[in-house]
C-alpha atoms as a PDB file:
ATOM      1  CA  UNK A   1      -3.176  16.044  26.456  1.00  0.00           C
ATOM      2  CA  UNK A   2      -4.462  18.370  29.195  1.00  0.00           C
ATOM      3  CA  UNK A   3      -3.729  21.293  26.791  1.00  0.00           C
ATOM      4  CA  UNK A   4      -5.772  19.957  24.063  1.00  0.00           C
ATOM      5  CA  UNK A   5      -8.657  19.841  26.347  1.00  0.00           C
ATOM      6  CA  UNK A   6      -8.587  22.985  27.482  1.00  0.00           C
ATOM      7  CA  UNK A   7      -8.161  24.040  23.928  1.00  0.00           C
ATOM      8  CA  UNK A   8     -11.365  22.196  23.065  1.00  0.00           C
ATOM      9  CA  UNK A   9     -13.317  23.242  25.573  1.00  0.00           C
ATOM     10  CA  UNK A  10     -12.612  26.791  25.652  1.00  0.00           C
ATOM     11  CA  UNK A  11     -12.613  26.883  21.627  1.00  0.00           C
ATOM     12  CA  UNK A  12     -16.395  25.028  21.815  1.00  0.00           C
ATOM     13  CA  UNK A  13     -18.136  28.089  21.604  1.00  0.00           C
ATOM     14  CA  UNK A  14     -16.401  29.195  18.502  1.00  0.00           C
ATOM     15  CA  UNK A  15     -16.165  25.715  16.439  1.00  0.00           C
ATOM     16  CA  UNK A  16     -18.832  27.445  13.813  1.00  0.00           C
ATOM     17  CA  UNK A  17     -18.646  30.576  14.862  1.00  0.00           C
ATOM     18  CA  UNK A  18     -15.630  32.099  14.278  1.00  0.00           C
ATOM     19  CA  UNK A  19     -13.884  34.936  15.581  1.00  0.00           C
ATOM     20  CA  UNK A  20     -11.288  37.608  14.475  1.00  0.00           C
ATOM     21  CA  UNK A  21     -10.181  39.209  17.647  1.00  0.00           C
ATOM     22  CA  UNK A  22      -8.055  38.870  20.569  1.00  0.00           C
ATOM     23  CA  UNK A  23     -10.561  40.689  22.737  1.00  0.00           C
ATOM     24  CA  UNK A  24     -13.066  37.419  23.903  1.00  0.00           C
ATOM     25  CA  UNK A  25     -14.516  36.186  26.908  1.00  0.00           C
ATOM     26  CA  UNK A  26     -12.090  33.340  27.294  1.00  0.00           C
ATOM     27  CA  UNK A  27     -14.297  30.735  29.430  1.00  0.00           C
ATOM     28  CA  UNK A  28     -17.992  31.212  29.966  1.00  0.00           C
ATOM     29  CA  UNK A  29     -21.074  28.837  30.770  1.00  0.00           C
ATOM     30  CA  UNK A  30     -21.545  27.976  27.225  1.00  0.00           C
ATOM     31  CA  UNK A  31     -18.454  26.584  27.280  1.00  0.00           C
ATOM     32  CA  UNK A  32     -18.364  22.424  26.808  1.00  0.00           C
ATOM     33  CA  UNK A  33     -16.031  19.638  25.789  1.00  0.00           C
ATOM     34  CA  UNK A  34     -16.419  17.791  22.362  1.00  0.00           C
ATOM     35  CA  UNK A  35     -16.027  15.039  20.212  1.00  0.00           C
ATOM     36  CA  UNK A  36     -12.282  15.584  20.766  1.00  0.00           C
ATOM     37  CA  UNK A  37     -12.037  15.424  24.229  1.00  0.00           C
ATOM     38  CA  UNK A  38     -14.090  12.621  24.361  1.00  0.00           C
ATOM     39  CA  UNK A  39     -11.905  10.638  21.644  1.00  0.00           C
ATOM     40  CA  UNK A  40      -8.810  11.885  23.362  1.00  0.00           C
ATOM     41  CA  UNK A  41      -9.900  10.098  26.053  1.00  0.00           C
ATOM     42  CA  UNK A  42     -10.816   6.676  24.466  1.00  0.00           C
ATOM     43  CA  UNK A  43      -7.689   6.726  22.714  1.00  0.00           C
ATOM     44  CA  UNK A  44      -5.634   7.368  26.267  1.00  0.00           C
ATOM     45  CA  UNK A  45      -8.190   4.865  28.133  1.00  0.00           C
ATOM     46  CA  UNK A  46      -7.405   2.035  25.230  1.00  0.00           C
ATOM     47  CA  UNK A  47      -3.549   2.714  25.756  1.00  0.00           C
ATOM     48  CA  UNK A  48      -4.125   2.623  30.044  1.00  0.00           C
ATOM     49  CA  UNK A  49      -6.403  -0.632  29.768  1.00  0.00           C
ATOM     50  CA  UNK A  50      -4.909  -2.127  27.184  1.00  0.00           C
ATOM     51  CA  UNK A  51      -8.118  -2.461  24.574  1.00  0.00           C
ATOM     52  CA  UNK A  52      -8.179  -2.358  20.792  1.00  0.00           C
ATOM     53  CA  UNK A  53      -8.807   1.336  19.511  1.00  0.00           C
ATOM     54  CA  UNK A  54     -11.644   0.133  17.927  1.00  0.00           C
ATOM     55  CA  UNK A  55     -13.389  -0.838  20.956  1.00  0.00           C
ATOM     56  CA  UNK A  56     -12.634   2.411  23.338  1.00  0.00           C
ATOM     57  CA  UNK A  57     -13.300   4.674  20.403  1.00  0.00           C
ATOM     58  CA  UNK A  58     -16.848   2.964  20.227  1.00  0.00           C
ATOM     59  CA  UNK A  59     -17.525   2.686  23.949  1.00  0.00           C
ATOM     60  CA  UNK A  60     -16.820   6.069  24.571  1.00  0.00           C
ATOM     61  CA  UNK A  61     -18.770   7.458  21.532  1.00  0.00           C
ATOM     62  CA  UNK A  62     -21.428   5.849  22.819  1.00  0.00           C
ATOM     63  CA  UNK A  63     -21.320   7.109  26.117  1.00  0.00           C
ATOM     64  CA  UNK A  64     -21.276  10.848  24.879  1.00  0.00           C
ATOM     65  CA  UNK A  65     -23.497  10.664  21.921  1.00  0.00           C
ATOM     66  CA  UNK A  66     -24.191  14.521  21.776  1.00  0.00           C
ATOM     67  CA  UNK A  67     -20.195  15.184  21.741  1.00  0.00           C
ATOM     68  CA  UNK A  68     -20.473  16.773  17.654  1.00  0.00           C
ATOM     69  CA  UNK A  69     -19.203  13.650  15.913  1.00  0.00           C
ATOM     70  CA  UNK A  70     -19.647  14.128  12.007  1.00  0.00           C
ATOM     71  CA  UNK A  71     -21.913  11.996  10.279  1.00  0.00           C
ATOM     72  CA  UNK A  72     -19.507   9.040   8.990  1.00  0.00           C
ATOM     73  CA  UNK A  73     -17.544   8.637  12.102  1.00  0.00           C
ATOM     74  CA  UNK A  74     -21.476   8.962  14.079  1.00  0.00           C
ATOM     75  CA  UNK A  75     -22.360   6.243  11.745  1.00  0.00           C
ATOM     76  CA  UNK A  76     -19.219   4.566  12.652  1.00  0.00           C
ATOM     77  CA  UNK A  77     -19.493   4.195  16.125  1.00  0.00           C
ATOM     78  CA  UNK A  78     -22.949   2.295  16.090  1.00  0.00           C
ATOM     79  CA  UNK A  79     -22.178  -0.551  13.928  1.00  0.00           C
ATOM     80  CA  UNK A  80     -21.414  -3.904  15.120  1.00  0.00           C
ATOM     81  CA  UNK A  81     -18.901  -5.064  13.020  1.00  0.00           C
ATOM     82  CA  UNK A  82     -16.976  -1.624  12.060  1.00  0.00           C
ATOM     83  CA  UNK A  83     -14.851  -0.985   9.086  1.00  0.00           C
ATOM     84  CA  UNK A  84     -12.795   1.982   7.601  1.00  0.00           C
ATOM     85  CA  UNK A  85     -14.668   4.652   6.304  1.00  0.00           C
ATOM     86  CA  UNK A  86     -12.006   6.670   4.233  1.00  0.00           C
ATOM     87  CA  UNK A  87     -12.282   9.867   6.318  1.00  0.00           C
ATOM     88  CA  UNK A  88     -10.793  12.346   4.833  1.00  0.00           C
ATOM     89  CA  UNK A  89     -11.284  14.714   8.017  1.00  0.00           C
ATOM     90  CA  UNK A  90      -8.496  15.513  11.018  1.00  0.00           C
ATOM     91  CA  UNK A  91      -9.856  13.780  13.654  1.00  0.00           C
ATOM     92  CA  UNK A  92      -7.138  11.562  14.473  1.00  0.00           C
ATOM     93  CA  UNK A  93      -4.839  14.122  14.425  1.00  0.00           C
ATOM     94  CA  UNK A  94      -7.605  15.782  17.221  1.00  0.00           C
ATOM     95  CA  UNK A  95      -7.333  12.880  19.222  1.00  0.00           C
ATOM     96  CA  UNK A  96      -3.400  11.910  19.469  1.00  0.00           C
ATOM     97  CA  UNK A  97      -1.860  13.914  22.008  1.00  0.00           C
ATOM     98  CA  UNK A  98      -2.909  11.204  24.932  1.00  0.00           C
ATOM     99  CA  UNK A  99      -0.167   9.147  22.508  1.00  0.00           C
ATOM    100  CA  UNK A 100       2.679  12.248  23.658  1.00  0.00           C
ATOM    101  CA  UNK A 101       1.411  11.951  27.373  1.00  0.00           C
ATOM    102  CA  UNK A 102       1.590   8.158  27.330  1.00  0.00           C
ATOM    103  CA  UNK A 103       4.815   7.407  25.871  1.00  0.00           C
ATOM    104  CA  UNK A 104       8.312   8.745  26.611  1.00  0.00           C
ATOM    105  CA  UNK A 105      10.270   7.968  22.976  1.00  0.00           C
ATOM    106  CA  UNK A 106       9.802   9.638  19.307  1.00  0.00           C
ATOM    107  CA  UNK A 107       9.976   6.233  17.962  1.00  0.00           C
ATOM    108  CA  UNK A 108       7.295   4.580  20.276  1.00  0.00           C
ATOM    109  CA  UNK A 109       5.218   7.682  19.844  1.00  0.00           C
ATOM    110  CA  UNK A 110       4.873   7.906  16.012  1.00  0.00           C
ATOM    111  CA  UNK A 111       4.584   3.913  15.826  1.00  0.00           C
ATOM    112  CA  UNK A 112       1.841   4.392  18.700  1.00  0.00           C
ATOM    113  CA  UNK A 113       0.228   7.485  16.898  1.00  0.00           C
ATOM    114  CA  UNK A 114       0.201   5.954  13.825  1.00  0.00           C
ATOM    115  CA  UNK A 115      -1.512   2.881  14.809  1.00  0.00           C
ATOM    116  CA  UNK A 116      -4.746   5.082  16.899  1.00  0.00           C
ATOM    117  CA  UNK A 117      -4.985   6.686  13.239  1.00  0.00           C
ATOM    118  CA  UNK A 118      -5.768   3.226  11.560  1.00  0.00           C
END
C-alpha cells in the first residue's frame, strides 16, 4: 500500500505528461497525491472501520474533490442512491493494494479484492 502511494505521488507530475528517460527529478514541489491515493485509502478505511465500499469510496471522494477522478466515477461519487456505471477503466485495480496490506491469506485477499472491485 505504502508503495503505491509513493508511486502515485511521485508519478503525479507525469500522469499526462509522459516521459522517456531515466534521467528525472524524482520528487519535486509539484509533486501531489491523486485519485488513487485517495481511493486507496477509502478502500483500506472501509476494511479498518468496517463500512460498505460504497460508502468510504463516496465519503472520501468527497472530501478530496480535486483528486483527478474521471468523469463517470466524479459523477459517481455525488449521487445519492449510487449504481454501477460499467467502467471500463483500471481504477480498482489502482486502489487494491490496501486489500494485500490488510489481509494475510491468497484466498481472503482475492475474495476481499474482488469484492472492493464490485
Amino acid at each position: 500500500m505504502l508503495g503505491a502511494i509513493v508511486g502515485d505521488v511521485l508519478g503525479s507530475i507525469h500522469e499526462y505528461n509522459p516521459i522517456k528517460t531515466k534521467n528525472f527529478e524524482l520528487l519535486n514541489a509539484r509533486c501531489v497525491f491523486t485519485d488513487d491515493t485517495v481511493m486507496t485509502v477509502a478502500v483500506a478505511d472501509s476494511i479498518m472501520i468496517g463500512v460498505p465500499y460504497l460508502e468510504s469510496l463516496q465519503k472520501w471522494g468527497r472530501e478530496y474533490p480535486r483528486a483527478g477522478y474521471g468523469g463517470w466515477f466524479n459523477k459517481w461519487i455525488h449521487q445519492d442512491d449510487p449504481k454501477p456505471y460499467n467502467s471500463f477503466g483500471n481504477g480498482s485495480a489502482m486502489r487494491c493494494s490496501s486489500v494485500g496490506w490488510l489481509f494475510d491469506d491468497e484466498e481472503s485477499v482475492l475474495e476481499e479484492a474482488k469484492k472492493s472491485a464490485e
